[in-house]
Protein backbone atom coordinates (compact mmCIF):
# COMPACT_ATOMS: atom_id res chain seq x y z
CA UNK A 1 139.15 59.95 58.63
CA UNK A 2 135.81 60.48 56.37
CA UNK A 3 133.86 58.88 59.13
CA UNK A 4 135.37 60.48 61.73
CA UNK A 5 134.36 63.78 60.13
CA UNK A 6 131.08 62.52 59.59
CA UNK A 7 130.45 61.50 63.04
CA UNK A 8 131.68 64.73 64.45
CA UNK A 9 129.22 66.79 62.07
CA UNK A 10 126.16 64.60 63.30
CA UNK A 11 126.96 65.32 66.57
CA UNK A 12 127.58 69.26 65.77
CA UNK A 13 123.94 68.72 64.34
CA UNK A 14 122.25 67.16 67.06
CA UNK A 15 123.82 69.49 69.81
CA UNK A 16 122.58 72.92 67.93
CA UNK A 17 118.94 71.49 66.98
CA UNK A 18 118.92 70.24 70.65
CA UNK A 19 119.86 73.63 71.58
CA UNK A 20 116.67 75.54 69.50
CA UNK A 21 114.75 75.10 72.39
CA UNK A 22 115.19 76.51 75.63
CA UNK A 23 114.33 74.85 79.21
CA UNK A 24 110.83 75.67 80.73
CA UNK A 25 110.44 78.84 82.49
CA UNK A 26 110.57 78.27 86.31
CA UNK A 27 107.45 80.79 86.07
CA UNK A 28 105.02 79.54 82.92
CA UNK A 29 103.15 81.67 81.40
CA UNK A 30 99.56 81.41 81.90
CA UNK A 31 96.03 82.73 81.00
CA UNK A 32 92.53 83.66 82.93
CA UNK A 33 89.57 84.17 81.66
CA UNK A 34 86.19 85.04 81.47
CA UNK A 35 84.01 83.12 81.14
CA UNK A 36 86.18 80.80 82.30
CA UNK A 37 85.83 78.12 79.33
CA UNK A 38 85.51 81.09 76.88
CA UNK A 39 88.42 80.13 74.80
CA UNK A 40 87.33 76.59 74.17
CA UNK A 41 83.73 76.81 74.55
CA UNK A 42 83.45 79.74 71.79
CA UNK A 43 85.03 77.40 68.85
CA UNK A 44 82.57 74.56 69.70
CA UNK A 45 79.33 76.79 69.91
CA UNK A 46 76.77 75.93 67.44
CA UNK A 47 74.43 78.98 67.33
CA UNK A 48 75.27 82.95 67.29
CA UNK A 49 73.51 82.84 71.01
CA UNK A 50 75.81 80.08 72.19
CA UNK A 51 78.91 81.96 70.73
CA UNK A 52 77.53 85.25 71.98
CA UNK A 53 77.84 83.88 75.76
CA UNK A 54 81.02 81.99 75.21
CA UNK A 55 82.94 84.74 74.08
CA UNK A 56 85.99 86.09 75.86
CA UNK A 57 85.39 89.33 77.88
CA UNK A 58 88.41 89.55 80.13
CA UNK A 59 91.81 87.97 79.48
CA UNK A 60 94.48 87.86 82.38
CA UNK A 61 98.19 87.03 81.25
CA UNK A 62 100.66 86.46 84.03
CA UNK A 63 103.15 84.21 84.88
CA UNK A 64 103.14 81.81 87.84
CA UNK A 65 106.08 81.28 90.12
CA UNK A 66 106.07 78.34 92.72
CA UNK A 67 106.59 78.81 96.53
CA UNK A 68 108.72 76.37 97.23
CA UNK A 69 108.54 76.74 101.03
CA UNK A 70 109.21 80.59 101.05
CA UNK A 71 107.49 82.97 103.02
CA UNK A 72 105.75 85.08 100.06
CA UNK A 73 103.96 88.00 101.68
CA UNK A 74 106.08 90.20 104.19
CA UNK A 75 109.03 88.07 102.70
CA UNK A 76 109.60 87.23 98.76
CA UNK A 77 106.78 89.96 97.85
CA UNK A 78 107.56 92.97 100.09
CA UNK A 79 104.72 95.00 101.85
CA UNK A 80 103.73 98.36 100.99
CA UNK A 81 105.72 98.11 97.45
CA UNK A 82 103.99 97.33 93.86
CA UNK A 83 104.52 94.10 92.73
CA UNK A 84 104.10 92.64 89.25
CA UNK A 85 101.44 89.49 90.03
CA UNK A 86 103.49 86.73 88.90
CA UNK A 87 107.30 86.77 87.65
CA UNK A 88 108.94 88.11 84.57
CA UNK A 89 106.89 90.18 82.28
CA UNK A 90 104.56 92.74 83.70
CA UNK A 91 101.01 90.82 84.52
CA UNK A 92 98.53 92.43 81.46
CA UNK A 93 94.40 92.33 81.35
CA UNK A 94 92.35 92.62 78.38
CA UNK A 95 88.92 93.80 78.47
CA UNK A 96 87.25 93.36 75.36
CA UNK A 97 84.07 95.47 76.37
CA UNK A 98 84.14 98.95 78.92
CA UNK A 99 84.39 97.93 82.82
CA UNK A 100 84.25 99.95 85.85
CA UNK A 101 86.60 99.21 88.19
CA UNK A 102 85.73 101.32 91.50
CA UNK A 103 84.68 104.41 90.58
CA UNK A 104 86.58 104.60 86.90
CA UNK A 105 85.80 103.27 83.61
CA UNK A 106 87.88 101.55 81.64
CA UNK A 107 87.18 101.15 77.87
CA UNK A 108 88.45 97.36 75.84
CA UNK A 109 91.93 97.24 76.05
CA UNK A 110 95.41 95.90 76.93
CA UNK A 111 96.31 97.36 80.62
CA UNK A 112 99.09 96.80 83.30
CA UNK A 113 97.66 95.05 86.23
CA UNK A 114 100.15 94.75 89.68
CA UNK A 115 99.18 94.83 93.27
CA UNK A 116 100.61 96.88 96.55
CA UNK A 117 100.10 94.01 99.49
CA UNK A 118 99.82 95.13 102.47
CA UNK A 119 99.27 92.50 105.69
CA UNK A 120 95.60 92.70 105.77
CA UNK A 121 94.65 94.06 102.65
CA UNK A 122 95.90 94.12 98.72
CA UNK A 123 94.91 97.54 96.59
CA UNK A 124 94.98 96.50 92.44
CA UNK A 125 96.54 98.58 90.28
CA UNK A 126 95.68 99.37 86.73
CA UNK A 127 97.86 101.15 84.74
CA UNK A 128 98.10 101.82 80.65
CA UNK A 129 102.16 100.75 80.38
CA UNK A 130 102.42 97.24 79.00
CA UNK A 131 105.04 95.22 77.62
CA UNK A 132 107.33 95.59 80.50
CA UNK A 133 109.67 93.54 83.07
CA UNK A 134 107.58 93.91 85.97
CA UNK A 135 106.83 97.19 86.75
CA UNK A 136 110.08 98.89 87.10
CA UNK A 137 109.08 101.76 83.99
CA UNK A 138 106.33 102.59 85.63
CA UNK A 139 104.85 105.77 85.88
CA UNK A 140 102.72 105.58 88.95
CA UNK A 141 100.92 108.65 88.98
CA UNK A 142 99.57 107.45 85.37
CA UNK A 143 97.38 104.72 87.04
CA UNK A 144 94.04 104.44 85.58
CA UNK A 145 91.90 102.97 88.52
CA UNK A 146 92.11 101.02 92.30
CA UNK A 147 90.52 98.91 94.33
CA UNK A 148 91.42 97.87 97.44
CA UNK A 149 90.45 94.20 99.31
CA UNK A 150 91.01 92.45 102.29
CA UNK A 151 93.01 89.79 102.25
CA UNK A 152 92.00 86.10 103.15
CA UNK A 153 93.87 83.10 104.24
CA UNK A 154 93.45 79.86 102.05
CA UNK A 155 92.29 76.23 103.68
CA UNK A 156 95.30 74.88 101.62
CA UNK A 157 98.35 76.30 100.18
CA UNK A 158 98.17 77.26 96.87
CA UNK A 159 101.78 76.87 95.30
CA UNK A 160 101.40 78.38 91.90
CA UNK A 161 100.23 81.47 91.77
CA UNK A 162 96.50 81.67 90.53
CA UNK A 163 94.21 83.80 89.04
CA UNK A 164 90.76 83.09 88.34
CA UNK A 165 87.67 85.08 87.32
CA UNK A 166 84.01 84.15 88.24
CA UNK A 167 80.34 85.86 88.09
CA UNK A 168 79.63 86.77 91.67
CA UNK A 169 76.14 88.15 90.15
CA UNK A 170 74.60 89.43 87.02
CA UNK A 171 77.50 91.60 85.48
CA UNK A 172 79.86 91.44 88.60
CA UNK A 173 83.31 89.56 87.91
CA UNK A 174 85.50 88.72 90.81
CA UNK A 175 89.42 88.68 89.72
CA UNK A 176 90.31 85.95 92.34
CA UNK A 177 94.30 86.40 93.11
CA UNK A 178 95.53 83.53 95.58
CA UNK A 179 99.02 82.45 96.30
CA UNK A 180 100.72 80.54 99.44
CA UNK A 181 98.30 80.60 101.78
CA UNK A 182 96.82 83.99 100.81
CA UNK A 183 94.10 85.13 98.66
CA UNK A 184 92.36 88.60 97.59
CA UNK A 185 89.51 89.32 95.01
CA UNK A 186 88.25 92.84 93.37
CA UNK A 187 85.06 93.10 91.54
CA UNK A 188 84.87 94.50 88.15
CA UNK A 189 82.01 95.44 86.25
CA UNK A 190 80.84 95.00 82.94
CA UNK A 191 79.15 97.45 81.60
């Protein structure tokens, strides 16, 4: 009987310790940045120049949902609503130095980012609300600053949701949003 009680208390254990960690997200959360390499490069720079260039500027965080054969835009993501970027939590930018972003400034911060596709063109949205579920709380006539792109077809399908950031010249920074076989970018600059 001792062992029997034993046995069934190991097995309790190993079922709630087993149970401590939840399955992955079907949308992981992921990161952009800018520079790209900025959060690795930074901790192996050797001089105060080399960390000065390699530090982060922007900072996307966004989750990325899988296709998975579904139509995305004009089916999953709706035209002519906002939508989030991603999946689960609203989709949030940090800019650790001012930016103009069409004709506003923005000063370093945490913002909102989420997009209104339309067929042949996505506007980005910027708005101060973060640490939401998508963008359901939103205020929208608190938005901060647009800018509107056409959008682009990919030469391959890109499943996971992407975002990358890139210098298309000397203080320009493309925000590079491509998923299924579509793809957008918006230019932000550093001031």
């Amino acid at each position: 009987m001792r062992k029997l009680s034993f046995v069934l208390l190991a097995l309790i254990s190993i079922q709630l310790s087993a149970q401590d960690f939840p399955k992955m997200d079907a949308s992981p959360l992921d990161m952009a940045y800018y520079p790209s390499a900025s959060a690795h490069d930074f901790l192996f720079a050797k001089t105060v120049d080399e960390k000065a260039a390699a530090m982060t500027q922007i900072k996307i965080m966004y989750s990325r949902p899988q296709a998975k054969g579904r139509e995305i835009f004009g089916g999953l993501v709706k035209f002519g609503e906002p939508w989030r970027i991603g999946a689960n939590e609203t989709t949030e930018v940090t800019f650790l130095k001012s930016v103009k972003i069409g004709n506003e400034v923005l000063f370093p911060g945490t913002y909102s980012m989420y997009i209104i596709p339309e067929k042949d063109s996505w506007t980005l949205k910027f708005h101060p609300t973060v640490n939401g579920w998508g963008t359901y709380n939103f205020d929208y006539s608190k938005e901060l600053a647009s800018l509107t792109s056409k959008v682009s077809k990919t030469s391959e399908n890109v499943e996971a949701l992407s975002i990358v950031m890139y210098e298309a010249a000397s203080g320009a920074v493309h925000i590079k949003i491509g998923w299924a076989d579509s793809f957008a970018e918006f230019p932000v600059t550093l001031l």
